[in-house]
C-alpha atoms as a PDB file:
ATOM      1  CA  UNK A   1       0.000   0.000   0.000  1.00  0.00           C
ATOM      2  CA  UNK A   2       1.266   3.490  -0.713  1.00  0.00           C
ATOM      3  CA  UNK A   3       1.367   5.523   2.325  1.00  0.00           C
ATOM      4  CA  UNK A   4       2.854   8.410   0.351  1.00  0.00           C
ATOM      5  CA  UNK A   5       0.748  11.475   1.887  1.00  0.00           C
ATOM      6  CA  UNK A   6      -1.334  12.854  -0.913  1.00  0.00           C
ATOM      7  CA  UNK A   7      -1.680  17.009  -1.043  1.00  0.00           C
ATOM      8  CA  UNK A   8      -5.035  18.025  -0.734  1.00  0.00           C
ATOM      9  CA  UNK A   9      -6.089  19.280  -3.503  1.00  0.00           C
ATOM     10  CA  UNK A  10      -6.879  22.742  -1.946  1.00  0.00           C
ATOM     11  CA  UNK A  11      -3.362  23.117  -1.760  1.00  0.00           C
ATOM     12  CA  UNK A  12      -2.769  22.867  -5.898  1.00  0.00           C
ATOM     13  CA  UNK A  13      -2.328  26.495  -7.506  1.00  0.00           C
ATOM     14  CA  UNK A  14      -5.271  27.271  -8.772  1.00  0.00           C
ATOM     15  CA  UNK A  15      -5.927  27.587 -12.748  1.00  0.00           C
ATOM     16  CA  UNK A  16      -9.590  29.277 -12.472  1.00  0.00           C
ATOM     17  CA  UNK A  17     -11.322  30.940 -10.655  1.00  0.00           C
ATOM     18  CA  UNK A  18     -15.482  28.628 -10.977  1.00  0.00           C
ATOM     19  CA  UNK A  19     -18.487  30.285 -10.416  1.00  0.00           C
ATOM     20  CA  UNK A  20     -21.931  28.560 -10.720  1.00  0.00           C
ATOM     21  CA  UNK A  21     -25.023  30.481 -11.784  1.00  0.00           C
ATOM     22  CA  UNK A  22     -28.079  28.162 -10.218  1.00  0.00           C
ATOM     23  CA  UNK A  23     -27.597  25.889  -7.145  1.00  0.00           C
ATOM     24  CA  UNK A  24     -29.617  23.077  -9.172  1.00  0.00           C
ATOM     25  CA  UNK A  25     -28.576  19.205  -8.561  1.00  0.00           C
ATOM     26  CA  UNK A  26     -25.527  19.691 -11.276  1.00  0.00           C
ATOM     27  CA  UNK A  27     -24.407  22.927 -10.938  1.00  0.00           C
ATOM     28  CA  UNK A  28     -22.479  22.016  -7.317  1.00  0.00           C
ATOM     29  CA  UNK A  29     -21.750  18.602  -8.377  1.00  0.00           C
ATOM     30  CA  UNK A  30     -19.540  19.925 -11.371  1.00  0.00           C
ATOM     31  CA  UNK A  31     -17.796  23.076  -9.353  1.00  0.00           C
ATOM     32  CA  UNK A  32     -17.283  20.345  -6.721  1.00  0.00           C
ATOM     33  CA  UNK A  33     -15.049  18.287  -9.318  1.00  0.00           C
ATOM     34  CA  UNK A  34     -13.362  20.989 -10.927  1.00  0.00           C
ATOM     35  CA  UNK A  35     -12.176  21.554  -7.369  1.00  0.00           C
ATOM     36  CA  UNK A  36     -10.855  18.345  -6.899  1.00  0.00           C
ATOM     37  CA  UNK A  37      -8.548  19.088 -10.382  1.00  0.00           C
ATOM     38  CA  UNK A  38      -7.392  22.857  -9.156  1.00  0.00           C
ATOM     39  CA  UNK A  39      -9.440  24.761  -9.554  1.00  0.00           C
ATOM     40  CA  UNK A  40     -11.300  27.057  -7.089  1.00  0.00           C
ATOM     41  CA  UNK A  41     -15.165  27.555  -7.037  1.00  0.00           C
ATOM     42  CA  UNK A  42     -15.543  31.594  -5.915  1.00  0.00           C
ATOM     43  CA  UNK A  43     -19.095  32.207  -6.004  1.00  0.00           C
ATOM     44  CA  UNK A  44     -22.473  30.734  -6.580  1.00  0.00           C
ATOM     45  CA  UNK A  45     -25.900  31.738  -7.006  1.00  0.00           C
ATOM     46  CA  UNK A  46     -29.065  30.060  -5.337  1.00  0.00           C
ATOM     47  CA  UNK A  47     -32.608  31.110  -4.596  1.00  0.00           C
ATOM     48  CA  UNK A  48     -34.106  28.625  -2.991  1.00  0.00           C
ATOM     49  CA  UNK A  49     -33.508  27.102   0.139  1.00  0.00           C
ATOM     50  CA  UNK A  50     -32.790  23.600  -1.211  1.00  0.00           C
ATOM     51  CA  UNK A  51     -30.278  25.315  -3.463  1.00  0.00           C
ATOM     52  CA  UNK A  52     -28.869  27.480  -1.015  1.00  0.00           C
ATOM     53  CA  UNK A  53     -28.358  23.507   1.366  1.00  0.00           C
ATOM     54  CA  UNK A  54     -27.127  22.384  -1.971  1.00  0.00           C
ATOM     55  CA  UNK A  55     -24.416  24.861  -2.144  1.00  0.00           C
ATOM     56  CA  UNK A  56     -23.603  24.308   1.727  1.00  0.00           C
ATOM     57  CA  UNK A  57     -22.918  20.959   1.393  1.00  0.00           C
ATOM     58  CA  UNK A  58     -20.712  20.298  -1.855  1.00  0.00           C
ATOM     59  CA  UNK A  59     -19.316  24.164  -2.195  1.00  0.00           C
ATOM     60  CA  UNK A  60     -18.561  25.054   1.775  1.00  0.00           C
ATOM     61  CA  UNK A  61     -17.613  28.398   2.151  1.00  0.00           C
ATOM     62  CA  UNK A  62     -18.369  29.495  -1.329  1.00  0.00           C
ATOM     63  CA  UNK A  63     -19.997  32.806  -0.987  1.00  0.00           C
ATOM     64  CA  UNK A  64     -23.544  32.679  -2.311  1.00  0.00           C
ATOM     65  CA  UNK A  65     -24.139  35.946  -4.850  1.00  0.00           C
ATOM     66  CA  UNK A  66     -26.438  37.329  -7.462  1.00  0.00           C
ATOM     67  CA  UNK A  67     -25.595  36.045 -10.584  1.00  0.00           C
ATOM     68  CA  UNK A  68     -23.747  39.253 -12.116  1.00  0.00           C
ATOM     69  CA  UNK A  69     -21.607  38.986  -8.620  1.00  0.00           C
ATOM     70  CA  UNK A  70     -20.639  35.366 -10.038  1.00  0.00           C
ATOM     71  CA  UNK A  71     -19.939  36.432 -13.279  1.00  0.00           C
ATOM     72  CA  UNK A  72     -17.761  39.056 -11.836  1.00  0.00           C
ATOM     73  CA  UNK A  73     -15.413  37.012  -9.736  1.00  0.00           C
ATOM     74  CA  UNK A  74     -15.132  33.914 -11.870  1.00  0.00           C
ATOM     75  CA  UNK A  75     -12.949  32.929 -15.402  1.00  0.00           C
ATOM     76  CA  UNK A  76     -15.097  30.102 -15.581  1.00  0.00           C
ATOM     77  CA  UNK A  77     -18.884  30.591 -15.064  1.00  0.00           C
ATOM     78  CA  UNK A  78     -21.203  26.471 -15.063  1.00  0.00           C
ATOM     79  CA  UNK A  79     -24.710  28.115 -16.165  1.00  0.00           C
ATOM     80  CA  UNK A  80     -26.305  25.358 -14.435  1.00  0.00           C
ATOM     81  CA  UNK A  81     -30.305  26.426 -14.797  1.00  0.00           C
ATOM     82  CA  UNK A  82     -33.507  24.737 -16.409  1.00  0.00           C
ATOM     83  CA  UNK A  83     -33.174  24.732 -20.455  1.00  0.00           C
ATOM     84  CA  UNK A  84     -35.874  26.722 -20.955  1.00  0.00           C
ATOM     85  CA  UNK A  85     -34.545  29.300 -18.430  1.00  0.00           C
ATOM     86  CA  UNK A  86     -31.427  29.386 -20.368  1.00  0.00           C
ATOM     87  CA  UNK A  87     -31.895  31.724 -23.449  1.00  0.00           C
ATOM     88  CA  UNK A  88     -33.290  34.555 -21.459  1.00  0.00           C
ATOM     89  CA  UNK A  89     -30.345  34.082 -18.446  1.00  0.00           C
ATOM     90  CA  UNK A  90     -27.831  34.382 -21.159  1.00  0.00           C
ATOM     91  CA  UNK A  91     -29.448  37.680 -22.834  1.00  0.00           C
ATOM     92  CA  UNK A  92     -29.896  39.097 -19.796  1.00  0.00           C
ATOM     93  CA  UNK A  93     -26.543  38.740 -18.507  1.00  0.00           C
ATOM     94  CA  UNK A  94     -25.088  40.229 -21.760  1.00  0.00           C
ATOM     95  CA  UNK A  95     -27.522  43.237 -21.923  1.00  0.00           C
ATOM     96  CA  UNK A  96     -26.294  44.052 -18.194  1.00  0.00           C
ATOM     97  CA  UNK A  97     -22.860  44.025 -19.272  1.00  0.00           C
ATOM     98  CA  UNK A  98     -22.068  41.384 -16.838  1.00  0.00           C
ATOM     99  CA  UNK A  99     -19.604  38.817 -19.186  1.00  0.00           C
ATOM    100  CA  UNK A 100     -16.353  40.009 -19.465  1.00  0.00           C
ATOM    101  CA  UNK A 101     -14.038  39.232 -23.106  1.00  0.00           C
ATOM    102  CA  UNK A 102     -12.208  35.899 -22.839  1.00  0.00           C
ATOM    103  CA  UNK A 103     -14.594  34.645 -19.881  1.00  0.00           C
ATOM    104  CA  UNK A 104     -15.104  30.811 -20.026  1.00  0.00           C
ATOM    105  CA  UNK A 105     -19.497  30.344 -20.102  1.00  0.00           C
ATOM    106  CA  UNK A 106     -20.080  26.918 -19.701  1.00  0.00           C
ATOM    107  CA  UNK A 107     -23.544  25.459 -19.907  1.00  0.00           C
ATOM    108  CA  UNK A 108     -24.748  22.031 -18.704  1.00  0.00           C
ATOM    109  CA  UNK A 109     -28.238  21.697 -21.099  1.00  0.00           C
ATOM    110  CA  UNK A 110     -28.686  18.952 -23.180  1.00  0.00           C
ATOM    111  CA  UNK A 111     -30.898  20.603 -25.211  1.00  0.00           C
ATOM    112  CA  UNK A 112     -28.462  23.222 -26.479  1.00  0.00           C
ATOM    113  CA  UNK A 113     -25.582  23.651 -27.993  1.00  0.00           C
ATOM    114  CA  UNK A 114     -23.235  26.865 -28.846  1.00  0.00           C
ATOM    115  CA  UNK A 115     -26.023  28.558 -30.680  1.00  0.00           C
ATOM    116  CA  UNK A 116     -27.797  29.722 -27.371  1.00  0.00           C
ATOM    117  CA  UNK A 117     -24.866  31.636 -26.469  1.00  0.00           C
ATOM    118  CA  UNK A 118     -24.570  33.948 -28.839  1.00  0.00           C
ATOM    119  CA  UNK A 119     -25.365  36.895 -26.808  1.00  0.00           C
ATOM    120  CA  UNK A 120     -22.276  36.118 -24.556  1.00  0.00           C
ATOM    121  CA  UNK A 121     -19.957  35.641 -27.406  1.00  0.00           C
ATOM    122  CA  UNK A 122     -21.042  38.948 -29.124  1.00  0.00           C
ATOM    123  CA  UNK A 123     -19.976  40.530 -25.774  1.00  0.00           C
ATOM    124  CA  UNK A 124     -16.550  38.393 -26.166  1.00  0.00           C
ATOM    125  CA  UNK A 125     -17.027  34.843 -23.690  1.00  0.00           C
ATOM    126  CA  UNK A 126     -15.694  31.494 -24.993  1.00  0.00           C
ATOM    127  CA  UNK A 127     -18.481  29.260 -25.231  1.00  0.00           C
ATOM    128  CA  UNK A 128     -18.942  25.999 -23.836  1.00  0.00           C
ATOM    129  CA  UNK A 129     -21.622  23.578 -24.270  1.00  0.00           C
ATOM    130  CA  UNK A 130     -20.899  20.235 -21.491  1.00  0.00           C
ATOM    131  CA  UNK A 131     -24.098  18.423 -21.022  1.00  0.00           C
ATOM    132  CA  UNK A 132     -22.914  15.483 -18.292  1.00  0.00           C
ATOM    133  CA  UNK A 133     -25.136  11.971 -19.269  1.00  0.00           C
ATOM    134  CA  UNK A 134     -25.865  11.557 -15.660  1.00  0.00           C
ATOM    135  CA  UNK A 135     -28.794  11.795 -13.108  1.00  0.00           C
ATOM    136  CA  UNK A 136     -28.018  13.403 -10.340  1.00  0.00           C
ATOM    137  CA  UNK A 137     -29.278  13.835  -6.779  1.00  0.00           C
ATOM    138  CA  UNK A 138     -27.835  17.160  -5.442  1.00  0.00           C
ATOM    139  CA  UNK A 139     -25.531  15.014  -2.713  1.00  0.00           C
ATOM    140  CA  UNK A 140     -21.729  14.451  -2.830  1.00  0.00           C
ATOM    141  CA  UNK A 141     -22.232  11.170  -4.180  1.00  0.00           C
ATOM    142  CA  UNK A 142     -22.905  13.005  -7.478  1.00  0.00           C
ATOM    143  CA  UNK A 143     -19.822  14.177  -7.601  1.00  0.00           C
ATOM    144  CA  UNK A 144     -18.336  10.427  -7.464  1.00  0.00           C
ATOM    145  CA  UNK A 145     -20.444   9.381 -10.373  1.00  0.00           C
ATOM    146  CA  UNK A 146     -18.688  11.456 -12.505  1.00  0.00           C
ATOM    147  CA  UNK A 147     -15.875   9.636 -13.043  1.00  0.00           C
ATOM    148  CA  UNK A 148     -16.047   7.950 -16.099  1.00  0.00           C
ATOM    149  CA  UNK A 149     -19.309  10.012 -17.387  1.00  0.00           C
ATOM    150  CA  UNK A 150     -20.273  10.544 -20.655  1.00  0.00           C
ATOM    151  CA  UNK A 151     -20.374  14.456 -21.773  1.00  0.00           C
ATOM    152  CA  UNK A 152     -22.222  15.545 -24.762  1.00  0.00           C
ATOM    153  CA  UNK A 153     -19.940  18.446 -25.804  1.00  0.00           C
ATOM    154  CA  UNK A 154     -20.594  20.953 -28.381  1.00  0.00           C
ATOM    155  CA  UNK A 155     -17.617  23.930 -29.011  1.00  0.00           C
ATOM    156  CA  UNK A 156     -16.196  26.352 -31.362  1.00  0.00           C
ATOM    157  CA  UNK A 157     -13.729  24.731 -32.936  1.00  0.00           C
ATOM    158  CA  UNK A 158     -10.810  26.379 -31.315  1.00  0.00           C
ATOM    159  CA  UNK A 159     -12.009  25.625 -27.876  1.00  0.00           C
ATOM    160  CA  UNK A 160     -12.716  21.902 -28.740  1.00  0.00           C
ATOM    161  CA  UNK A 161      -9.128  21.283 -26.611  1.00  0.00           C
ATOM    162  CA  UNK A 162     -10.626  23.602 -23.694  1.00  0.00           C
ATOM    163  CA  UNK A 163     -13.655  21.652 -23.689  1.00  0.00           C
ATOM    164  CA  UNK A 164     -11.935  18.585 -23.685  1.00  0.00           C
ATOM    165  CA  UNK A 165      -9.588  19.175 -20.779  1.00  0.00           C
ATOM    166  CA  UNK A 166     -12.871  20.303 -18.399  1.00  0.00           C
ATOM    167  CA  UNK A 167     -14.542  17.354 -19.050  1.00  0.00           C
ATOM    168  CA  UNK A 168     -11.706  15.016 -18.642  1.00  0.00           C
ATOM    169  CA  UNK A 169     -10.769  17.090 -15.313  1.00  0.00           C
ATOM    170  CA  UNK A 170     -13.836  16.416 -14.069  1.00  0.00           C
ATOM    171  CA  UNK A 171     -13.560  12.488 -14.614  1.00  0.00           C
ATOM    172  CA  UNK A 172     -15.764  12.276 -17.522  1.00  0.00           C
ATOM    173  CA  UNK A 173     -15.647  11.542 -21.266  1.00  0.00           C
ATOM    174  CA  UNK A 174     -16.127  13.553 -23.875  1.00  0.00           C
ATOM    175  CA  UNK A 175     -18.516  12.677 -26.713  1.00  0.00           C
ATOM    176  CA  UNK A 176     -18.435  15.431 -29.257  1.00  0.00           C
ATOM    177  CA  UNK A 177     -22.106  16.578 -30.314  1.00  0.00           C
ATOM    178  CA  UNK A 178     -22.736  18.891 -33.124  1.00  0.00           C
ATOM    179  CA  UNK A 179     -25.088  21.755 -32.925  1.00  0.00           C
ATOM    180  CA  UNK A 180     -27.656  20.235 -35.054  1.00  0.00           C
ATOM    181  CA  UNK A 181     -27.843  17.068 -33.284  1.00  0.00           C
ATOM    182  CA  UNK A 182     -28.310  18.525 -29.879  1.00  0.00           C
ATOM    183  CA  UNK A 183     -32.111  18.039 -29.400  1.00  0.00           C
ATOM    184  CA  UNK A 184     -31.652  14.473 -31.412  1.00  0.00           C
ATOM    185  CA  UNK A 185     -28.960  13.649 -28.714  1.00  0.00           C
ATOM    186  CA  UNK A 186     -31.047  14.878 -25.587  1.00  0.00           C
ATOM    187  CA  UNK A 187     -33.881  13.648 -26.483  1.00  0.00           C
ATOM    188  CA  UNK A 188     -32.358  10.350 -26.824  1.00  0.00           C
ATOM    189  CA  UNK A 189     -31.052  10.602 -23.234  1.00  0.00           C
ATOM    190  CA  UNK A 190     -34.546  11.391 -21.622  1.00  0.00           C
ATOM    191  CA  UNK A 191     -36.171   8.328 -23.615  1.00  0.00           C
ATOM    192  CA  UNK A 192     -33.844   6.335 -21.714  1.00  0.00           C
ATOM    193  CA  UNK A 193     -33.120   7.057 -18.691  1.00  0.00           C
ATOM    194  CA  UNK A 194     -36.812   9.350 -17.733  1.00  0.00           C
ATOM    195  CA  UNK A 195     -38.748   7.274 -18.720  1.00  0.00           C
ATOM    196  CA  UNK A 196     -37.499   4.533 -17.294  1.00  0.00           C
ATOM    197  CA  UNK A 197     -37.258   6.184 -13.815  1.00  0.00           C
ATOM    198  CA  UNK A 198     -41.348   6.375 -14.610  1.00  0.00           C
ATOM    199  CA  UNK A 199     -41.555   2.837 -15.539  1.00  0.00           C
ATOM    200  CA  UNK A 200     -39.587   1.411 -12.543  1.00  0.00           C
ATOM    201  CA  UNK A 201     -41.367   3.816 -10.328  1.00  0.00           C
ATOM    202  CA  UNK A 202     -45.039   2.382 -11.952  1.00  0.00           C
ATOM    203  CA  UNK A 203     -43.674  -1.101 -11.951  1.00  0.00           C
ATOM    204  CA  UNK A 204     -43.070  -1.384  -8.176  1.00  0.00           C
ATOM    205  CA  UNK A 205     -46.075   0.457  -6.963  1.00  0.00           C
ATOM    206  CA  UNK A 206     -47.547  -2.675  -9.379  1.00  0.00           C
ATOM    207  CA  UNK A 207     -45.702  -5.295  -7.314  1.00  0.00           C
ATOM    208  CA  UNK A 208     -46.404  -3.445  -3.830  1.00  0.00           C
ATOM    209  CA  UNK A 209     -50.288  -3.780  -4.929  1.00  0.00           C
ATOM    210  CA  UNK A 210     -49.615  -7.357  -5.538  1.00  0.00           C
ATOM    211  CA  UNK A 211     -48.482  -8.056  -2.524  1.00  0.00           C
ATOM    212  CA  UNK A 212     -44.752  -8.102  -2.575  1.00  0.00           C
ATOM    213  CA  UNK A 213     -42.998  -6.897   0.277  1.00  0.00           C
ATOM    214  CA  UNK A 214     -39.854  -5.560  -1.170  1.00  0.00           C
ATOM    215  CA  UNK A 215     -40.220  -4.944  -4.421  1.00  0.00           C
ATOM    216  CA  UNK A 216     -36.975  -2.585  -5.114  1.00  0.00           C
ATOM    217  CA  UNK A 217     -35.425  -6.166  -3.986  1.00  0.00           C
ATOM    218  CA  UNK A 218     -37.762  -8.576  -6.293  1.00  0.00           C
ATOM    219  CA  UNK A 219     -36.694  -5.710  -9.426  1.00  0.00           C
ATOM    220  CA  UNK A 220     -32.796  -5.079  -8.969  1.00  0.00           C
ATOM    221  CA  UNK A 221     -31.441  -8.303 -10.575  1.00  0.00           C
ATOM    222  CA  UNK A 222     -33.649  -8.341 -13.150  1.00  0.00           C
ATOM    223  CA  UNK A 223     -33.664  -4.853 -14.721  1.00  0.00           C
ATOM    224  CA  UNK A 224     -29.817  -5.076 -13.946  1.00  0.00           C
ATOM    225  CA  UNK A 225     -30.008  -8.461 -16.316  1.00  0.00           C
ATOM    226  CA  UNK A 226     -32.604  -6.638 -18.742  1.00  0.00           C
ATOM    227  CA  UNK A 227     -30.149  -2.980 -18.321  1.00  0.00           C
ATOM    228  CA  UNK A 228     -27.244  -5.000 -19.211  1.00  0.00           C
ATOM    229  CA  UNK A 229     -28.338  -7.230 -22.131  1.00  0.00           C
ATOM    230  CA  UNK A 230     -30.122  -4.513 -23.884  1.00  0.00           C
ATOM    231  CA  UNK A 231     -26.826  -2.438 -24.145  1.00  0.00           C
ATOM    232  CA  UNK A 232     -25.220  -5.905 -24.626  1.00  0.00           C
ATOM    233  CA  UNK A 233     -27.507  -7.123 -27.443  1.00  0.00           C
ATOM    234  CA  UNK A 234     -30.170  -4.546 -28.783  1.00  0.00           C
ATOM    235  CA  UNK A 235     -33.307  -5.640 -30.048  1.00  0.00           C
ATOM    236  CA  UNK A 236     -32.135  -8.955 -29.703  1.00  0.00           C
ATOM    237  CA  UNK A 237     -32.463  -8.678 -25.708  1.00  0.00           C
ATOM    238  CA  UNK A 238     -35.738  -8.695 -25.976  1.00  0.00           C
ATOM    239  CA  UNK A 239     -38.101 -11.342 -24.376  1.00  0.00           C
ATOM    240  CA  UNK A 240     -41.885 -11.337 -22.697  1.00  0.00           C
ATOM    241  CA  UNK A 241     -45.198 -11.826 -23.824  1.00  0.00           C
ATOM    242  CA  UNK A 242     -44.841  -9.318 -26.406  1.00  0.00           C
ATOM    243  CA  UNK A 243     -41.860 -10.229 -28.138  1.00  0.00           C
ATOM    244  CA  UNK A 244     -43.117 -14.293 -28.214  1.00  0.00           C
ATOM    245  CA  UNK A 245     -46.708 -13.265 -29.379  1.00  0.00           C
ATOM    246  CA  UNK A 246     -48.763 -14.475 -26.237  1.00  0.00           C
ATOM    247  CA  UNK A 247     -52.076 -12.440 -26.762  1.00  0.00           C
ATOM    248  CA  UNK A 248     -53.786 -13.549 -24.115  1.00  0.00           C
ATOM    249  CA  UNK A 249     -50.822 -12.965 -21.437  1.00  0.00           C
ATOM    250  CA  UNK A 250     -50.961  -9.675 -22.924  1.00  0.00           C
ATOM    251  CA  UNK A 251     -54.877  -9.232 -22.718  1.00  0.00           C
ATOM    252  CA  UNK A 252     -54.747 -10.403 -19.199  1.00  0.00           C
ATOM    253  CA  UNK A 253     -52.454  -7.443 -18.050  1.00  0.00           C
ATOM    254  CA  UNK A 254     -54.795  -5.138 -19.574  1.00  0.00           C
ATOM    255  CA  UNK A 255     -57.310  -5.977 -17.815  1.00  0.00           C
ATOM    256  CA  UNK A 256     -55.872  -6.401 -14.328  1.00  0.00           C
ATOM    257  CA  UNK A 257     -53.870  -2.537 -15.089  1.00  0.00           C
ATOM    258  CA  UNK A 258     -57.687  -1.425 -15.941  1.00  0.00           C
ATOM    259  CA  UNK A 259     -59.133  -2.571 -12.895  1.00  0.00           C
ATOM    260  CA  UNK A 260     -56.043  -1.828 -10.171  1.00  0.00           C
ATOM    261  CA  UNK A 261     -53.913   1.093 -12.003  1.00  0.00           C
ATOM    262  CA  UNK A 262     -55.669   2.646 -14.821  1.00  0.00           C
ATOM    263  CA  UNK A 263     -53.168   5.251 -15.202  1.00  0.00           C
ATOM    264  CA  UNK A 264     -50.798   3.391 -16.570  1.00  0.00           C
ATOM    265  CA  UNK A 265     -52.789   1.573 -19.024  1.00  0.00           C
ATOM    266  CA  UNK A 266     -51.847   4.114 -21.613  1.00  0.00           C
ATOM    267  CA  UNK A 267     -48.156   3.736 -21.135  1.00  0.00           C
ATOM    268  CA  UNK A 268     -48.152  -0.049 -21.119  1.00  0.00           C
ATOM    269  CA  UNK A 269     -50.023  -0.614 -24.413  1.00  0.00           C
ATOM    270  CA  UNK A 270     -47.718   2.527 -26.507  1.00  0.00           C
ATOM    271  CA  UNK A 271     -44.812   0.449 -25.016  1.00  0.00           C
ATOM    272  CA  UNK A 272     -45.968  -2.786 -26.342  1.00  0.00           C
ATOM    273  CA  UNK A 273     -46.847  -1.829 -29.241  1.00  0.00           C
ATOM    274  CA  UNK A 274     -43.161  -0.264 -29.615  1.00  0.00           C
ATOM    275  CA  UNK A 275     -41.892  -3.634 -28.748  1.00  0.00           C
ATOM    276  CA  UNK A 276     -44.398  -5.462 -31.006  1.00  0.00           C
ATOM    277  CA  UNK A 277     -42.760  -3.463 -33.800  1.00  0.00           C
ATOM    278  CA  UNK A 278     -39.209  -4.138 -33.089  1.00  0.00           C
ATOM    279  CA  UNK A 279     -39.873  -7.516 -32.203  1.00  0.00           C
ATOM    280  CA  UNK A 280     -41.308  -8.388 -35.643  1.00  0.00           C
ATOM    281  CA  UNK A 281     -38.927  -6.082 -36.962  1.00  0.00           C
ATOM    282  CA  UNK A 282     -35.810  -8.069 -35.890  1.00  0.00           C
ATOM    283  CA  UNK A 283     -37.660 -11.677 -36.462  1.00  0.00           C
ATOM    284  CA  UNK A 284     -38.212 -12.333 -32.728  1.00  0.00           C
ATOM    285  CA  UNK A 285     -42.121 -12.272 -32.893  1.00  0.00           C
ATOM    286  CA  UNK A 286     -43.545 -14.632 -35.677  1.00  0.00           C
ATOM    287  CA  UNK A 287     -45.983 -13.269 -37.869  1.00  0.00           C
ATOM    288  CA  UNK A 288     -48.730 -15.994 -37.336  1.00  0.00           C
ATOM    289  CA  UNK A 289     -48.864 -14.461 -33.953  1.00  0.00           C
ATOM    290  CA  UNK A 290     -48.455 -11.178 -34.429  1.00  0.00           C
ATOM    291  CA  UNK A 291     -52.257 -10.506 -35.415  1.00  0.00           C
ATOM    292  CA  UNK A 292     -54.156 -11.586 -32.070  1.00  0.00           C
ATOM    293  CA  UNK A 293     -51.151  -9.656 -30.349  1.00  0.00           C
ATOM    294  CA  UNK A 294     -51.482  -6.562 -32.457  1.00  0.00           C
ATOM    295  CA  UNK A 295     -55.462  -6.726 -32.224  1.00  0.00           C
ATOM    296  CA  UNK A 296     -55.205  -6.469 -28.065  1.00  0.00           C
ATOM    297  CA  UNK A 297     -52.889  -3.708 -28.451  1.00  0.00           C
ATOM    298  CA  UNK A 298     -55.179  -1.854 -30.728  1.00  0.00           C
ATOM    299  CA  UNK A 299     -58.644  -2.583 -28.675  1.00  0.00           C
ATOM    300  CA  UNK A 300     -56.727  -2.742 -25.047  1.00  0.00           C
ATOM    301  CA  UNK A 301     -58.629  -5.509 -24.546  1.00  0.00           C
ATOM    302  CA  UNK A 302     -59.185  -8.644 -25.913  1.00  0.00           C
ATOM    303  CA  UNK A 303     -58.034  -8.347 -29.408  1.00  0.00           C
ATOM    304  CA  UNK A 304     -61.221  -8.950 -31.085  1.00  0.00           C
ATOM    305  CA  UNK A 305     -60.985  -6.247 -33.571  1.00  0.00           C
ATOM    306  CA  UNK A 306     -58.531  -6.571 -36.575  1.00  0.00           C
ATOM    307  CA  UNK A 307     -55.355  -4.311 -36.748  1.00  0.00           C
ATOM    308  CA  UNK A 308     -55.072  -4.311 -40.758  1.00  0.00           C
ATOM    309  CA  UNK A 309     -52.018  -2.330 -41.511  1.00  0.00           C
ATOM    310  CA  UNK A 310     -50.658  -2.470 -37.712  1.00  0.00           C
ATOM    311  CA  UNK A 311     -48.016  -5.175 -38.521  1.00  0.00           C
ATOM    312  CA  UNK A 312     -45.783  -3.170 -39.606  1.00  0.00           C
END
């Protein structure tokens, strides 16, 4: 074992100066890491008072102030607020005069890329687009689950190095986006890993009304099985009632989701009908079953009406 003390890393000469413009669940994760590499987080802005116990606990003694105050005492500024809050954070700070030429402006939307910016760069900031492929929780342990993230990035060509270096400072990977493809990319991101928050969450209040007592515990191994073989394997991970055809298995979850969760009804038949199509797709459903099946998942109930034209 190496008993070689280690310097702390708030020891390291500092390269920038970090400031964070909203307290969010990412915003302190990332000025957290950058720490770690160097750097030194100066200021932060927060509102609220889970963003102000946000800031407490992975920025300690980081002065919380407006956001031109951040923008002020910072090279590197993590614009860490809602997309849609974005555009109109960014024009304001420009009108006010707030960025300074050669200022680093990092944002963290997926949504985005270089493009929303503009207002900052006409006033002279580098632009930055680093969208981490994460969830986060707004607790140090977010800060851990960086290493080895995934970063969309989107730059200016001559900052592509910049970018880069951040990303891999702060344990992650980068995976270069272009402008275009920013939506394409997010919404990619929230198909997988929303939804599927929604679909656990649905699936064990399912299993709790069944009677299980621990359903978290009945579900880890097998969406960890499901998780890995699907990133494994693709389309040919798939197995279940839909994917070998079984109408009636299928009918009979309708009707039991009518009767005890009717809510998610909807969800369950546009999701089997997705997997009806990929199935049949990729050869895994025959198509001597795939009428009755398709005729449930038309009706939502017993598949007595025809689905001309839904084999697809």
């Amino acid at each position: 074992m190496n008993t070689t003390p280690q310097p702390d890393p708030r020891d390291r000469p500092a390269r920038l100066t970090v400031g964070v413009v909203g307290a969010g669940r990412v915003g302190p994760a990332l000025a957290a890491s950058l720490q770690l590499a160097g750097h030194r987080p100066v200021a932060v802005s927060a509102v609220s008072d889970a963003s102000r116990r946000r800031a407490a606990q992975l920025l300690p003694d980081v002065p919380v102030l407006p956001p031109e105050d951040v923008l002020k005492r910072a090279d590197l500024v993590l614009l860490t607020v809602p997309d849609d809050a974005l555009p109109k954070l960014v024009a304001g700070l420009a009108d006010t005069g707030s960025v300074r030429p050669g200022q680093l402006l990092v944002h963290t939307s997926g949504r985005y890329g270089v493009g929303v910016l503009d207002p900052a760069l006409r006033a002279g900031a580098l632009p930055l687009a680093l969208h981490p492929a994460m969830t986060f929780t707004g607790t140090p342990v977010d800060v851990q689950r960086l290493a080895g993230c995934s970063f969309g990035v989107t730059a200016p060509e001559e900052l592509r190095l910049a970018a880069e270096a951040l990303v891999i400072e702060m344990g992650g990977e980068p995976e270069w986006i272009a402008e275009e493809n920013r939506p394409l990319y997010h919404a990619a991101l929230a198909l997988g890993a929303n939804h599927l928050v929604t679909l656990v969450a649905q699936s064990m209040e399912l299993l709790s009304a069944a009677g299980v007592a621990a359903p978290d515990r009945m579900l880890g191994p097998l969406l960890g099985a499901a998780l890995d073989n699907a990133l494994r394997s693709g389309d040919a991970a798939l197995t279940g009632p839909v994917a070998r055809g079984d109408a009636g298995t299928v009918a009979a979850h309708v009707t039991q989701l009518r009767r005890h969760a009717p809510q998610t009804v909807a969800g369950y038949l546009a999701m089997a009908r997705a997997t009806a199509d990929r199935a049949l797709a990729h050869g895994l459903l025959k198509p001597e079953l795939a009428e009755d099946l398709l005729g449930v998942l038309a009706d939502g109930t017993d598949g007595t009406r025809g689905t001309e034209g839904d084999a697809r």
